[in-house]
N, C-alpha and C. Protein backbone atom coordinates (compact mmCIF):
# COMPACT_ATOMS: atom_id res chain seq x y z
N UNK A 1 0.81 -1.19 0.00
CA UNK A 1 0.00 0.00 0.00
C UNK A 1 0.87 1.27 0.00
N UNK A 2 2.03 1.26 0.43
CA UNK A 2 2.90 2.44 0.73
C UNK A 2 3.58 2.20 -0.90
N UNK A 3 4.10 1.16 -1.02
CA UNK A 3 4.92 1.30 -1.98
C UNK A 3 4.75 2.21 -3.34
N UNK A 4 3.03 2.36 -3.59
CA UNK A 4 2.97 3.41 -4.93
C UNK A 4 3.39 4.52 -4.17
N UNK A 5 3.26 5.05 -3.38
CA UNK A 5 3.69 6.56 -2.80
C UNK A 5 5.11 6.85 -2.87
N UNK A 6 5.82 5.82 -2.25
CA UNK A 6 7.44 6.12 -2.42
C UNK A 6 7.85 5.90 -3.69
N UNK A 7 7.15 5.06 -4.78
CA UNK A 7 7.77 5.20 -5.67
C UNK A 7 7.61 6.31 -6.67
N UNK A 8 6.35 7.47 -6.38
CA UNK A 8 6.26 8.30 -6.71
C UNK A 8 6.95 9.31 -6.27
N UNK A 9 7.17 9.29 -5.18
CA UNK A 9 8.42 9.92 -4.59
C UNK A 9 9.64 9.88 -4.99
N UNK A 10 9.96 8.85 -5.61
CA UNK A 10 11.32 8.75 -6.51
C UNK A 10 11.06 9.27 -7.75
N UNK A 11 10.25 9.27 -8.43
CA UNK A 11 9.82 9.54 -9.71
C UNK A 11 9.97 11.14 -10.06
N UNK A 12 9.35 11.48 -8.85
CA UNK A 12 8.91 13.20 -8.87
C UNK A 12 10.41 13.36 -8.62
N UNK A 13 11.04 12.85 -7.46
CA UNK A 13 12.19 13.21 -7.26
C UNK A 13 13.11 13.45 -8.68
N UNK A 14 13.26 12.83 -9.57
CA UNK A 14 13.78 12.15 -11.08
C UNK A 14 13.40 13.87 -11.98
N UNK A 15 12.21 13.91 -11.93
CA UNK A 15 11.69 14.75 -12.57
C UNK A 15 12.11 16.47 -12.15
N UNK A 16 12.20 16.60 -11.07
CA UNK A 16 13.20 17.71 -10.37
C UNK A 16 14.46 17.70 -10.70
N UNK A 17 15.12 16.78 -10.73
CA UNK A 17 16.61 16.96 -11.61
C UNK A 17 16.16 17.10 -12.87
N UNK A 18 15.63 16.54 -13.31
CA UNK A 18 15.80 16.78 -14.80
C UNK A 18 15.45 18.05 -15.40
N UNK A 19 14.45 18.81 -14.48
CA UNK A 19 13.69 20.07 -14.91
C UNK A 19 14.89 20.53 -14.45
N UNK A 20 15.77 20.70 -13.22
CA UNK A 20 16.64 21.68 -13.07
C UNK A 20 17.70 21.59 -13.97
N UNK A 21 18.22 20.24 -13.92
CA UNK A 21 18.93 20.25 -15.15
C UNK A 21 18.79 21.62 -16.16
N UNK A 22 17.89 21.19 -17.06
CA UNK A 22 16.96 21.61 -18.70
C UNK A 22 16.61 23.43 -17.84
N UNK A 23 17.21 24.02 -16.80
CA UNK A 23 16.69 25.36 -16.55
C UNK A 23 14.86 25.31 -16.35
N UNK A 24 14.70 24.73 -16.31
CA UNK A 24 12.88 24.66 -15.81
C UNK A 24 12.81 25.00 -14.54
N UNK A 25 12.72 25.89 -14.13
CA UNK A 25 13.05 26.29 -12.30
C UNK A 25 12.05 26.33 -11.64
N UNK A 26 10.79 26.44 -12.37
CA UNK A 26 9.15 26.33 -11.70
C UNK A 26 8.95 24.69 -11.31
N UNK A 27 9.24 24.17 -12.62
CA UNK A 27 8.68 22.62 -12.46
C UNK A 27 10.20 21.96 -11.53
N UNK A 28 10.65 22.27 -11.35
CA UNK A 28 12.03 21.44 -10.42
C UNK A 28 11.79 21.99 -9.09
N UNK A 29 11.21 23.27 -9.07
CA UNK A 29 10.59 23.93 -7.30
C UNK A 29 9.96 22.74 -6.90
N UNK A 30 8.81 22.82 -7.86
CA UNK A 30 7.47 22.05 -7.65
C UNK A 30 7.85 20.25 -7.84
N UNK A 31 8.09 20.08 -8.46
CA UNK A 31 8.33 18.96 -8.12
C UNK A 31 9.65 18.22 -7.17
N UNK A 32 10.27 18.96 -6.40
CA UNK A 32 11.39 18.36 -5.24
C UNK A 32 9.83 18.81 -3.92
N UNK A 33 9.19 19.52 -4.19
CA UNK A 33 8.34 19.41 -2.88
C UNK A 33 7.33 18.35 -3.00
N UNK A 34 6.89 18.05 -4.20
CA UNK A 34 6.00 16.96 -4.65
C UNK A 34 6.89 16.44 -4.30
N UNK A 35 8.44 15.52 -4.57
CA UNK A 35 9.16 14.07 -4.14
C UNK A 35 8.79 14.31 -2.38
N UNK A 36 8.85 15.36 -1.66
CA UNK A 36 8.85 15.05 -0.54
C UNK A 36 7.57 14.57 0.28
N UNK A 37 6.16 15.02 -0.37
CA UNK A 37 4.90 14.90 0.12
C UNK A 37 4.31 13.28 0.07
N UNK A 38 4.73 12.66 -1.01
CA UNK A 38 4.28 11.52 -1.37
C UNK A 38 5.32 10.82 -0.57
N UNK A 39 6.79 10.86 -0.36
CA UNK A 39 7.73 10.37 0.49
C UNK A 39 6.76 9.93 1.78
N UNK A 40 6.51 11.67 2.53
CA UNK A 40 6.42 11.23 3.73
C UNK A 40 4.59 10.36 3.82
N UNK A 41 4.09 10.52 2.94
CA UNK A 41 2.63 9.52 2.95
C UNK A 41 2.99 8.52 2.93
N UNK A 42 3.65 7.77 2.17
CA UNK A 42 4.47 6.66 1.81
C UNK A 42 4.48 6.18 3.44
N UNK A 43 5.79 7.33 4.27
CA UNK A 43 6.01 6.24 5.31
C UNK A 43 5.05 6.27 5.98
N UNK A 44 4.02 7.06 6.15
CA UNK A 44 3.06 6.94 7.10
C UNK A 44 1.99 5.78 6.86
N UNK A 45 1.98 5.71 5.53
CA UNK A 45 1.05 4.81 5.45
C UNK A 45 1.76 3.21 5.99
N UNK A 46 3.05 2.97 5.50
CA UNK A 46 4.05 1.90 6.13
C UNK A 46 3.43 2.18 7.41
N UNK A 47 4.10 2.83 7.93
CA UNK A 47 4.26 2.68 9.80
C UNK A 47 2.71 2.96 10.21
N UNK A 48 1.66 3.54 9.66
CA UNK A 48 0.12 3.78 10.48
C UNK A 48 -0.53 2.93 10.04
N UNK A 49 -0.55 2.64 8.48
CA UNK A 49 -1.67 2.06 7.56
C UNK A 49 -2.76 3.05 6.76
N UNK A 50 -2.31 4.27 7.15
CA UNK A 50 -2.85 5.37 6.53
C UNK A 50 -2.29 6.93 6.61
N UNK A 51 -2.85 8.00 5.74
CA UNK A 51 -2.44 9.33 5.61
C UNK A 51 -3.54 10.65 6.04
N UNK A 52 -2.89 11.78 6.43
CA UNK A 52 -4.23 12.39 6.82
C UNK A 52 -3.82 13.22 5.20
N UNK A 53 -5.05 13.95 5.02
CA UNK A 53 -5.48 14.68 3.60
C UNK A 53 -4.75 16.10 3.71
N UNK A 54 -3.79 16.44 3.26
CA UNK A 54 -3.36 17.74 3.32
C UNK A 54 -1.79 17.34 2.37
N UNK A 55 -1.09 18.66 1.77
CA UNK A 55 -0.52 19.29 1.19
C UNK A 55 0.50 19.71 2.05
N UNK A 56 0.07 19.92 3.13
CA UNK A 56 1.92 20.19 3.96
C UNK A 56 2.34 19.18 4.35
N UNK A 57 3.65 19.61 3.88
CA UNK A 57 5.01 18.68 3.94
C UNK A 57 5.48 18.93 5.96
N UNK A 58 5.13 20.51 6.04
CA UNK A 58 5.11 20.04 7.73
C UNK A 58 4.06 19.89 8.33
N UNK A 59 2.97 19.94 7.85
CA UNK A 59 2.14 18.78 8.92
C UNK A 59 2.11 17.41 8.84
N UNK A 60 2.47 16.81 7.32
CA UNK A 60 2.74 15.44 7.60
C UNK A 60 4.16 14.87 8.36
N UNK A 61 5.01 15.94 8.10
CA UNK A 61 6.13 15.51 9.10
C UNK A 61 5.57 15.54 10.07
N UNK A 62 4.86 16.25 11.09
CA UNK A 62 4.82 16.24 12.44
C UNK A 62 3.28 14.95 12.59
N UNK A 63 2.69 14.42 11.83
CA UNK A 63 2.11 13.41 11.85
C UNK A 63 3.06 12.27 12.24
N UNK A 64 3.98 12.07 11.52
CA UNK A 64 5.64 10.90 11.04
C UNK A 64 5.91 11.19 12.49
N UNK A 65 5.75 12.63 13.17
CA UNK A 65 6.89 12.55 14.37
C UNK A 65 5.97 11.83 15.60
N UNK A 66 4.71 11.91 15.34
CA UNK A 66 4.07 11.72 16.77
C UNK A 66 3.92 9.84 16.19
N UNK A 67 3.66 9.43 15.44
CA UNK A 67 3.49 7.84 15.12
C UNK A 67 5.25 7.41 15.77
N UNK A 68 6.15 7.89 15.30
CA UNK A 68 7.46 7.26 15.63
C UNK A 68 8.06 7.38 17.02
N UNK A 69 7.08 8.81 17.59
CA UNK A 69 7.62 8.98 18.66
C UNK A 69 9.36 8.89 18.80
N UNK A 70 9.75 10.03 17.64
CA UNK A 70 11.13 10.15 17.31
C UNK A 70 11.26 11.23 17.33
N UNK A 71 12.89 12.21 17.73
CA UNK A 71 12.69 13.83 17.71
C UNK A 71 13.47 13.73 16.29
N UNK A 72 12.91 15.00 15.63
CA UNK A 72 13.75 15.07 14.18
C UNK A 72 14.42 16.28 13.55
N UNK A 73 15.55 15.90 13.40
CA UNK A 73 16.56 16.60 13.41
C UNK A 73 16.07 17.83 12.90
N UNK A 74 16.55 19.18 13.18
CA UNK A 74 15.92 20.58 13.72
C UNK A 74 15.73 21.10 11.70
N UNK A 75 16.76 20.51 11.33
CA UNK A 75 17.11 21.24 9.60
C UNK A 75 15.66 20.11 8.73
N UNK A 76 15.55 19.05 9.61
CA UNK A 76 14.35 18.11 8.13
C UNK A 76 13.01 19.16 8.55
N UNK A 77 12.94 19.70 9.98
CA UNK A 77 12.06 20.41 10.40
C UNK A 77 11.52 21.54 9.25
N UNK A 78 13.06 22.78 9.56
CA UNK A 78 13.12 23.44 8.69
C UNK A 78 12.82 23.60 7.36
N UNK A 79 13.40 21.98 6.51
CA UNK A 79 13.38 21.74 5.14
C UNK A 79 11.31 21.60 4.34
N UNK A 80 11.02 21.14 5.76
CA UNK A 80 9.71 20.34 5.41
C UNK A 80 8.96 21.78 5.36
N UNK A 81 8.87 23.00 5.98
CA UNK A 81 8.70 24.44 5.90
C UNK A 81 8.97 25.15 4.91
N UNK A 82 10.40 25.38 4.59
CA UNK A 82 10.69 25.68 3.43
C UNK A 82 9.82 25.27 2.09
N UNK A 83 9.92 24.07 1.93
CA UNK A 83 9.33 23.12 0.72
C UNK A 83 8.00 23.65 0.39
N UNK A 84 7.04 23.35 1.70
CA UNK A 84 5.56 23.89 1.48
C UNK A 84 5.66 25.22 0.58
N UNK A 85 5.86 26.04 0.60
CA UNK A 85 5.77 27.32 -0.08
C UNK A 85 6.01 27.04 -1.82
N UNK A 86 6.37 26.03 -2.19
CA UNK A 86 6.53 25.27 -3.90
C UNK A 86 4.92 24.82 -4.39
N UNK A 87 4.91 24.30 -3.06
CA UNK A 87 3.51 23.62 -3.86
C UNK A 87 2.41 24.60 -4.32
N UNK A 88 2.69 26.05 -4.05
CA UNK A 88 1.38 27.10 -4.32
C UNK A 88 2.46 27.82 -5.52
N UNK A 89 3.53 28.37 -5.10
CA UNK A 89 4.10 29.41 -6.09
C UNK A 89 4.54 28.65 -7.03
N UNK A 90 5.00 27.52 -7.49
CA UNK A 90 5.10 26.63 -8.67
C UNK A 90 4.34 26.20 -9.81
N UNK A 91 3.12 26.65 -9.00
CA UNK A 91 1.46 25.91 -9.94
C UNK A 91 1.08 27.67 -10.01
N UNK A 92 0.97 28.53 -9.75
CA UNK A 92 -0.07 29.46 -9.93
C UNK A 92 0.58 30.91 -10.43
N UNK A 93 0.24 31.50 -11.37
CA UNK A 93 1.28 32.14 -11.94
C UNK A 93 1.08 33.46 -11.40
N UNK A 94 -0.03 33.80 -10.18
CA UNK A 94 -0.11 35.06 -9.48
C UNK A 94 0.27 35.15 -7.59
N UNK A 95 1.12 33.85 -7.80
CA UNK A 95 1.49 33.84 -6.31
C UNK A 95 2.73 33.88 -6.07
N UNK A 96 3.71 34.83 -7.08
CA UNK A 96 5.15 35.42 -7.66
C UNK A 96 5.44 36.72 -7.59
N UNK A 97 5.72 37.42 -7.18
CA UNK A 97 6.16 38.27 -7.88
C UNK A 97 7.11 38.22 -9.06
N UNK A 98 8.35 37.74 -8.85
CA UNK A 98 8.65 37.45 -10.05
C UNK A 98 9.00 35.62 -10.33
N UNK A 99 9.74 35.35 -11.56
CA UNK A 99 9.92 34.06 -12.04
C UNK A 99 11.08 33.61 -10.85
N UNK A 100 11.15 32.15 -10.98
CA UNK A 100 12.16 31.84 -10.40
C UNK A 100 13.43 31.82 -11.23
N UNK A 101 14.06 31.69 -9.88
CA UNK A 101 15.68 31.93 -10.56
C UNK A 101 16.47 30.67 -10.18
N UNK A 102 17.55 30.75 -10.91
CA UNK A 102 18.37 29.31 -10.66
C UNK A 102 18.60 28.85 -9.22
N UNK A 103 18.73 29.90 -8.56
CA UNK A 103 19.31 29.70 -7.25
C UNK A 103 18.04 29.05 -6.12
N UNK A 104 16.76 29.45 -6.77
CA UNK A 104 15.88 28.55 -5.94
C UNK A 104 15.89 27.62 -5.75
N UNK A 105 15.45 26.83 -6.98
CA UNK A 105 15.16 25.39 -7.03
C UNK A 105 16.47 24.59 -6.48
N UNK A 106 17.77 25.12 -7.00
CA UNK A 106 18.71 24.74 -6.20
C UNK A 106 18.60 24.49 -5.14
N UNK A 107 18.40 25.36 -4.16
CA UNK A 107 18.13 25.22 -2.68
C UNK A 107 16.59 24.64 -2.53
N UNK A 108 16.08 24.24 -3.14
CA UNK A 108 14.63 23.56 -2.93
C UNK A 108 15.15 22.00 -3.21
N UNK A 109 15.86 21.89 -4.20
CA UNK A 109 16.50 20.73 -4.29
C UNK A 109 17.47 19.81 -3.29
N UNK A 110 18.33 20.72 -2.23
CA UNK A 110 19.05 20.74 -1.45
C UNK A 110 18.09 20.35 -0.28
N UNK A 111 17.36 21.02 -0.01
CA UNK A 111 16.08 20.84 1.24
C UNK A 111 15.36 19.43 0.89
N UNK A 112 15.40 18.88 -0.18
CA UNK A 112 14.80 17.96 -0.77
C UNK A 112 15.91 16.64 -0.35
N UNK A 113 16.95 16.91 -0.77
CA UNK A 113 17.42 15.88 -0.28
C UNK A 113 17.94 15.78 1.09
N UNK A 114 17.94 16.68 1.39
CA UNK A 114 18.34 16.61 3.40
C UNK A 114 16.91 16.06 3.83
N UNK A 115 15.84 16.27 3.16
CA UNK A 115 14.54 14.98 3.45
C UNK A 115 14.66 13.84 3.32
N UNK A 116 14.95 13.64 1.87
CA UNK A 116 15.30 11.88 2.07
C UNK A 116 16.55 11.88 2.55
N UNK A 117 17.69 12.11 2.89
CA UNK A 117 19.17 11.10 3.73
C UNK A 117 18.24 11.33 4.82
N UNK A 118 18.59 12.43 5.69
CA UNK A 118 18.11 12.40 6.92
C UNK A 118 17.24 12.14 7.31
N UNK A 119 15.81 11.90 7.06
CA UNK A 119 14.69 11.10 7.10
C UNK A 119 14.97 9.70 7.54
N UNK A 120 15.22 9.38 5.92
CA UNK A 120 15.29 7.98 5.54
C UNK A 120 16.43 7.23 6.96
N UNK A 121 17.39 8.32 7.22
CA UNK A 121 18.44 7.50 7.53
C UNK A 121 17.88 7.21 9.44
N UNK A 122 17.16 8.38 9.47
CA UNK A 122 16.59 8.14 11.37
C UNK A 122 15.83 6.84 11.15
N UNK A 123 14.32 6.73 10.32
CA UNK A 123 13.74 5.61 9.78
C UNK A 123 14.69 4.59 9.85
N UNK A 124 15.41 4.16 9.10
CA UNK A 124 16.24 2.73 9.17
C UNK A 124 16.57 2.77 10.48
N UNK A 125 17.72 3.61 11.30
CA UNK A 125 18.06 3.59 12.53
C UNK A 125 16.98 2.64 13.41
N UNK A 126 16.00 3.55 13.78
CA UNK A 126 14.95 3.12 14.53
C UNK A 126 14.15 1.45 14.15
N UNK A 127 14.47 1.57 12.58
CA UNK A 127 13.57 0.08 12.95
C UNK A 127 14.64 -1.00 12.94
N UNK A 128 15.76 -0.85 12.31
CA UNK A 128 16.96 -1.59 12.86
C UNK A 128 16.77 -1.98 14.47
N UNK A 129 16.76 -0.60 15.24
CA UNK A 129 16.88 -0.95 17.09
C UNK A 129 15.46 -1.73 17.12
N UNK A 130 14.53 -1.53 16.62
CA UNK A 130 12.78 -2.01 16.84
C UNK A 130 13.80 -3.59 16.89
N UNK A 131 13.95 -3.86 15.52
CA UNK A 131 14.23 -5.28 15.43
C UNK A 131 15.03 -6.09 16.56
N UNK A 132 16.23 -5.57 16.46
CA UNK A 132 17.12 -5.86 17.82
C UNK A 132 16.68 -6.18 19.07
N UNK A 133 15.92 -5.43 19.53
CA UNK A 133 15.41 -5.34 20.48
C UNK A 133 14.35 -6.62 21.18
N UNK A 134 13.20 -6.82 19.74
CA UNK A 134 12.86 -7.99 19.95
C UNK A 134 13.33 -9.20 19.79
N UNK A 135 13.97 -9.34 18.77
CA UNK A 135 14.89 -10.11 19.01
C UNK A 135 15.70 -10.92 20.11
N UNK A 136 16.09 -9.51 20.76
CA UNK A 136 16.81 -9.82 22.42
C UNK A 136 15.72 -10.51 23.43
N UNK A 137 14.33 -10.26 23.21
CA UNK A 137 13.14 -10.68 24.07
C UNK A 137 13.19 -11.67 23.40
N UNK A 138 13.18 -12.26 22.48
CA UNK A 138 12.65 -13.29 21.89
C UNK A 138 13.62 -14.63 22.17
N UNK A 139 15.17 -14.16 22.26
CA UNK A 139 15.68 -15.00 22.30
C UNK A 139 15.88 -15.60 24.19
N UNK A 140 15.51 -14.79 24.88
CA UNK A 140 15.36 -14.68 26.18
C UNK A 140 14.01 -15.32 26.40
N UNK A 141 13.00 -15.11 25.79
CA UNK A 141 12.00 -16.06 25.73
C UNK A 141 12.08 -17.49 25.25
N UNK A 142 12.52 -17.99 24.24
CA UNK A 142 13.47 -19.19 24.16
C UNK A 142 13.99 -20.11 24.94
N UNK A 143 14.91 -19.53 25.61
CA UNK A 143 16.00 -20.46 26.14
C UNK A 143 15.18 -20.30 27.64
N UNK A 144 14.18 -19.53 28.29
CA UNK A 144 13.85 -20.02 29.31
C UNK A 144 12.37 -21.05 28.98
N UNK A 145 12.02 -20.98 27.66
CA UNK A 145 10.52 -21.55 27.23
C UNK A 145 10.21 -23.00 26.82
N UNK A 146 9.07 -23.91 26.68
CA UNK A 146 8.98 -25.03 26.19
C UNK A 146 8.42 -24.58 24.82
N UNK A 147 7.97 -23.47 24.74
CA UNK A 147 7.28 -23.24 23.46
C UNK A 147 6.76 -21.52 23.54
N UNK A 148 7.21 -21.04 22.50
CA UNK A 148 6.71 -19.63 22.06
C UNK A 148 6.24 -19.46 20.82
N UNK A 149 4.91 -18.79 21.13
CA UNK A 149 3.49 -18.45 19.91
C UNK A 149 3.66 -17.06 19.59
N UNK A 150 3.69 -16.96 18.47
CA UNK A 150 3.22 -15.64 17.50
C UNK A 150 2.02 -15.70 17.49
N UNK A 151 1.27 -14.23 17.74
CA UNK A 151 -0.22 -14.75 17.33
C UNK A 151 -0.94 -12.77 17.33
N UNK A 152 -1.49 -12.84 16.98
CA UNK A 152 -2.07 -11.30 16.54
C UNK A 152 -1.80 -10.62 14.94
N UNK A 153 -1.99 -9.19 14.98
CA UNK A 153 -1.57 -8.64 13.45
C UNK A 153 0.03 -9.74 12.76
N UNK A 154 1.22 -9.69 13.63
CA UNK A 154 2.68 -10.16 13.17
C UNK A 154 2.13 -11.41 12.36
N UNK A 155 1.08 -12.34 13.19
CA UNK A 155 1.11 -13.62 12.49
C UNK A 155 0.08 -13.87 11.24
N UNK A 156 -1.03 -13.16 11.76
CA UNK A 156 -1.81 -13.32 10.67
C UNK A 156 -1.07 -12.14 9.31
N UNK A 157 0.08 -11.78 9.02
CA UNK A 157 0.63 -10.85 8.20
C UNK A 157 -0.39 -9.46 7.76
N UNK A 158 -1.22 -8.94 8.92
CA UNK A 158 -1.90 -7.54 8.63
C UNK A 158 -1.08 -6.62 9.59
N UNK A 159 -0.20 -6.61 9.86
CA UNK A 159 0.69 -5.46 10.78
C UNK A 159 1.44 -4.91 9.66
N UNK A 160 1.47 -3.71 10.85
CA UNK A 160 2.25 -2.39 9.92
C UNK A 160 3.86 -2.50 10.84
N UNK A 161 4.87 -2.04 10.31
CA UNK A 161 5.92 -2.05 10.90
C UNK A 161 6.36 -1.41 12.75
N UNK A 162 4.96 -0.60 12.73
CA UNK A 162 4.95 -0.62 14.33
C UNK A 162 4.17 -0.95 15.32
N UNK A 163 3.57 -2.09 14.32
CA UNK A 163 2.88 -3.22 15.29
C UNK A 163 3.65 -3.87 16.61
N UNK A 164 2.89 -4.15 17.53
CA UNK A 164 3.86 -4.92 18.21
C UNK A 164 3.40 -6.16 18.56
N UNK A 165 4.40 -7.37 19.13
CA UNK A 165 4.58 -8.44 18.67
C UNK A 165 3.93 -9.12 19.86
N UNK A 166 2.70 -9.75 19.56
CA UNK A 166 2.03 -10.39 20.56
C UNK A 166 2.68 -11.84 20.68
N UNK A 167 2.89 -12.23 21.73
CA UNK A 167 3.81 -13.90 22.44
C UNK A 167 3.32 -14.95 22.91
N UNK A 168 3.05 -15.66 23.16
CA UNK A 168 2.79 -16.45 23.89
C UNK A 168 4.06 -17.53 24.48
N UNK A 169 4.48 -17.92 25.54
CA UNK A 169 5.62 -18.54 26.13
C UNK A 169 4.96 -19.37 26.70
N UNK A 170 5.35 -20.87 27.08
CA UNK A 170 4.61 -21.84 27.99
C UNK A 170 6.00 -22.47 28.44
N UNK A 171 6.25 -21.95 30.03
CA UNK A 171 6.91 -21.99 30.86
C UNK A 171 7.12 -23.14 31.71
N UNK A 172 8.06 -23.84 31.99
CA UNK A 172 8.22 -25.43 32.64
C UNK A 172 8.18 -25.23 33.96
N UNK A 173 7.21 -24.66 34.45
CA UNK A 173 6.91 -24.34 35.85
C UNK A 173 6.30 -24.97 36.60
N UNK A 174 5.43 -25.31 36.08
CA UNK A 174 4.16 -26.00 37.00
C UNK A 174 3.21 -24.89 37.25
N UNK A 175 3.57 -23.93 37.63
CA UNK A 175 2.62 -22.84 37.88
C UNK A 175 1.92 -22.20 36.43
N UNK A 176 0.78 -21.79 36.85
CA UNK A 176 -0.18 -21.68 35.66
C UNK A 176 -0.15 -19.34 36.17
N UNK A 177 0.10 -18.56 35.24
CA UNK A 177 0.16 -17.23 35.62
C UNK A 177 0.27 -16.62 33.58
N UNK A 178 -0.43 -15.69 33.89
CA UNK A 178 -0.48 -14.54 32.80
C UNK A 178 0.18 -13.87 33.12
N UNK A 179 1.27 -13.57 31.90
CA UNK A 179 2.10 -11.84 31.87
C UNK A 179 1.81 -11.31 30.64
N UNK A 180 2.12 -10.01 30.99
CA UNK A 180 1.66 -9.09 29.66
C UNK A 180 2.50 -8.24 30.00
N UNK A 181 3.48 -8.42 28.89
CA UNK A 181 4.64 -7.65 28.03
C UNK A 181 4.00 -6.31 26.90
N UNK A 182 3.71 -5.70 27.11
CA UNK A 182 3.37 -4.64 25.54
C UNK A 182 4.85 -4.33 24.94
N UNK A 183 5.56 -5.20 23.90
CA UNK A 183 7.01 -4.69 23.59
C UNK A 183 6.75 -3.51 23.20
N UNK A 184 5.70 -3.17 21.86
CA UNK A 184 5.65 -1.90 21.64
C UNK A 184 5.89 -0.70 22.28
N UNK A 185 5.07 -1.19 23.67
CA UNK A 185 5.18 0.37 24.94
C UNK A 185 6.62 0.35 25.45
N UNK A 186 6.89 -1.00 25.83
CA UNK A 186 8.76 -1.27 26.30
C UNK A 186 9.63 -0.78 25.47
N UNK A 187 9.36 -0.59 24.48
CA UNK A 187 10.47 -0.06 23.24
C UNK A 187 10.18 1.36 23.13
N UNK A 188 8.68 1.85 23.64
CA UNK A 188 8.89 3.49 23.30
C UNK A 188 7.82 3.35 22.03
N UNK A 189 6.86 3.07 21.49
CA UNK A 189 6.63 3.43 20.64
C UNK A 189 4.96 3.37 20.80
N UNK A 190 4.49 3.49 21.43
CA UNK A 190 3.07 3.69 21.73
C UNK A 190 2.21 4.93 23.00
């Protein structure tokens, strides 16, 4: 479901070089803020399962920030601010005073990609540690267990990447007791 979004996100992205390339300085504005809008739907829809309806690049960042419960670096802040202002003066030929000049889109381009590295690169970070993490529970569940169950969104394959991982362990105890682990909340992400 995410994947048409990011790959439109690459696409538009494609299309911004090439307009800047070729001196097109309207359509290379407008489209490095288009690569970034569909980007960040993309991950939201990954990590939520859905997008809210709007055109800013910083309100969907600060959507991205409250799902990840991640702080983000002060310049993608900035960049995602900057950007918004393309998507109106790029399309409408009375919201200019004058044409753009080389030096915009340049720096719209620049803001564009300090979205995707730095984005992209906190994203991997974080679900790298997500993984690790359970992992470390999992294997600790193991070696003290007779048997451990997957069972919720993870197993039936309808989870989103910040689902969290429902368990079941059956313990050589003799004693019969319920625990409830929320890894999700243990990891920070709920």
């Amino acid at each position: 479901m995410a994947e048409p979004w990011l790959n439109k996100a690459r696409r538009f992205r494609d299309y911004a070089r090439e307009d800047l390339a070729n001196n097109r300085f309207d359509s290379a504005a407008f489209f490095a803020q288009q690569s970034v809008e569909p980007l960040i739907k993309g991950l939201l829809i990954k990590f939520s399962g859905s997008r809210p309806i709007t055109h800013s690049t910083y309100e969907l960042l600060q959507y991205l920030v409250k799902i990840l419960s991640k702080e983000v670096p002060q310049e993608v802040t900035r960049c995602a601010e900057l950007l918004e202002q393309h998507y109106v003066q790029a399309r409408y030929s009375d919201a200019r005073i004058n044409d753009y000049r080389r030096w915009e889109p340049l720096g719209v381009w620049t803001w564009c990609g300090i979205m995707y590295s730095r984005w992209l690169e906190a994203l991997i970070e974080v679900s790298k540690w997500r993984e690790t993490r359970f992992r470390e529970v999992l294997n600790e569940l193991c070696r003290k267990s007779l048997v451990v169950v997957l069972f919720g969104s993870r197993a039936r394959g309808d989870n989103t990447p910040l689902s969290d991982w429902d368990l079941m362990a059956v313990i050589p105890t003799g004693d019969f007791r319920i625990e409830v682990r929320d890894i999700g909340r243990w990891f920070g992400y709920h």
